[in-house]
Protein backbone atom coordinates (compact mmCIF):
# COMPACT_ATOMS: atom_id res chain seq x y z
CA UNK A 1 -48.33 -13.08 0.65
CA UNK A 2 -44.97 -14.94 0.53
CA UNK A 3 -43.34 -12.51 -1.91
CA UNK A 4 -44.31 -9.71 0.19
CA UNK A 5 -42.69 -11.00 2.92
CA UNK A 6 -39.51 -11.93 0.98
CA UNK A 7 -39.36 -8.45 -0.55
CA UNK A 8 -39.60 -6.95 2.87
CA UNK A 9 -36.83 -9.38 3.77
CA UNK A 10 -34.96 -8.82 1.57
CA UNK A 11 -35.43 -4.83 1.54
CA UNK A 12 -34.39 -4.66 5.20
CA UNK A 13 -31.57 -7.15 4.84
CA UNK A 14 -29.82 -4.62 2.29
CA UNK A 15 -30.60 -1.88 4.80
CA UNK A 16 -29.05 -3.18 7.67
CA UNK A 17 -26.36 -4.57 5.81
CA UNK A 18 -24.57 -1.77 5.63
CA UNK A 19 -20.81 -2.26 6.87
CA UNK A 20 -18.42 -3.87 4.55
CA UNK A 21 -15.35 -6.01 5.51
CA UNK A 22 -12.44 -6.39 3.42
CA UNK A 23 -9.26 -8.62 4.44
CA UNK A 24 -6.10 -8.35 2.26
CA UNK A 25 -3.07 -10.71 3.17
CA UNK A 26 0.66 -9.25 3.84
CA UNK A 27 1.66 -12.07 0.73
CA UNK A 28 -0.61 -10.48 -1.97
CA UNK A 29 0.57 -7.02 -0.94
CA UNK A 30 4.05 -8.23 -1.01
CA UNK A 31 3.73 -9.99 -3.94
CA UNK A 32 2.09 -7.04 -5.69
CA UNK A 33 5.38 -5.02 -4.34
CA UNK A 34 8.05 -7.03 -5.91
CA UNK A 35 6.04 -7.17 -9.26
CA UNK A 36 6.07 -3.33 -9.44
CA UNK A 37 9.75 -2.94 -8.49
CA UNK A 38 12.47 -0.96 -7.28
CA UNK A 39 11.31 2.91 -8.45
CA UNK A 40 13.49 5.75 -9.67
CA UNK A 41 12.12 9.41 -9.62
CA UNK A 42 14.95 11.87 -11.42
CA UNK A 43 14.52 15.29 -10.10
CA UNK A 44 16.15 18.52 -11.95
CA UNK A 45 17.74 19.66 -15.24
CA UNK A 46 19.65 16.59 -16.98
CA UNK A 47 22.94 18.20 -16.85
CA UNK A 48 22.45 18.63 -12.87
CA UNK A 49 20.15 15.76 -12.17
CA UNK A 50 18.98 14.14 -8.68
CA UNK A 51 17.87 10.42 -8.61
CA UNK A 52 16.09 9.20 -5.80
CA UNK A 53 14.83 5.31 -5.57
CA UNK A 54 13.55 2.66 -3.56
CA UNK A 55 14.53 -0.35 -3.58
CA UNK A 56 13.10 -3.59 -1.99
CA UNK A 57 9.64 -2.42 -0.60
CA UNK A 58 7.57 -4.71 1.37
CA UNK A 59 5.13 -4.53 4.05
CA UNK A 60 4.67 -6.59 7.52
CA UNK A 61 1.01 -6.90 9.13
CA UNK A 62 0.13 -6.67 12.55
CA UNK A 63 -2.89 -6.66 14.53
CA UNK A 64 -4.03 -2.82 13.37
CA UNK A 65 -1.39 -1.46 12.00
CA UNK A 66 0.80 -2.08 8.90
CA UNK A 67 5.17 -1.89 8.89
CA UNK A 68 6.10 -0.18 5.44
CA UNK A 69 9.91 -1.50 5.08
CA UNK A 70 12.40 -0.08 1.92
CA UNK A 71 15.88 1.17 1.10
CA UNK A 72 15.83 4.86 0.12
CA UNK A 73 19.23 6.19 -1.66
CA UNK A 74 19.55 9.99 -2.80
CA UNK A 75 22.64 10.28 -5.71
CA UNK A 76 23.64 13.53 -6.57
CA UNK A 77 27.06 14.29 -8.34
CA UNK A 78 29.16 12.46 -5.64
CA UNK A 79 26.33 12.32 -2.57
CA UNK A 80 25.39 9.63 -2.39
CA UNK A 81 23.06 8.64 0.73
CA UNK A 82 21.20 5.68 1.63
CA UNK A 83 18.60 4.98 4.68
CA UNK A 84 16.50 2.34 5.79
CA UNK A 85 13.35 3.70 6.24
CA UNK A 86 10.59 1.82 8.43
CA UNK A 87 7.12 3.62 8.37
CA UNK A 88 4.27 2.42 10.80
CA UNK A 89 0.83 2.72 9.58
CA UNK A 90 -2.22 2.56 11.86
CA UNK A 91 -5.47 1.10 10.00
């Protein structure tokens, strides 16, 4: 009798468990950010080449949403552009 009841415990525990909560802190993601780097991407033939790159990404939390933070720069021959770019996520 008592393992019947504690398989039909735990049965309908695992069924009405079903939502799943996961937390991750603005450090780790930072953290995780600096270890990967400022990025390069090279676009086009080598003798007429594009570089694009970001450089110091990181991320600021708030209630909801996310704030994706970097330094873009485009160099091209003699372009040469650079923008802060600040990118709001909603989670």
């Amino acid at each position: 009798m008592y393992k019947n009841f504690l398989f039909i415990y735990l049965i309908s525990s695992i069924i009405s468990a079903s939502e799943i909560s996961i937390s991750i802190s603005e450090d780790l993601v930072n953290d995780y950010l600096k270890i990967i780097g400022n990025h390069e991407i090279p676009k086009g033939p080598k003798e007429d080449q594009a570089i694009w790159s970001i450089q110091d990404p990181n991320v600021n939390f708030e209630y909801g949403s996310a704030d994706f933070l970097t330094t873009v720069t485009f160099k091209k021959g003699k372009t040469n552009i650079k923008k802060s770019v600040k990118k709001k996520i909603f989670v």
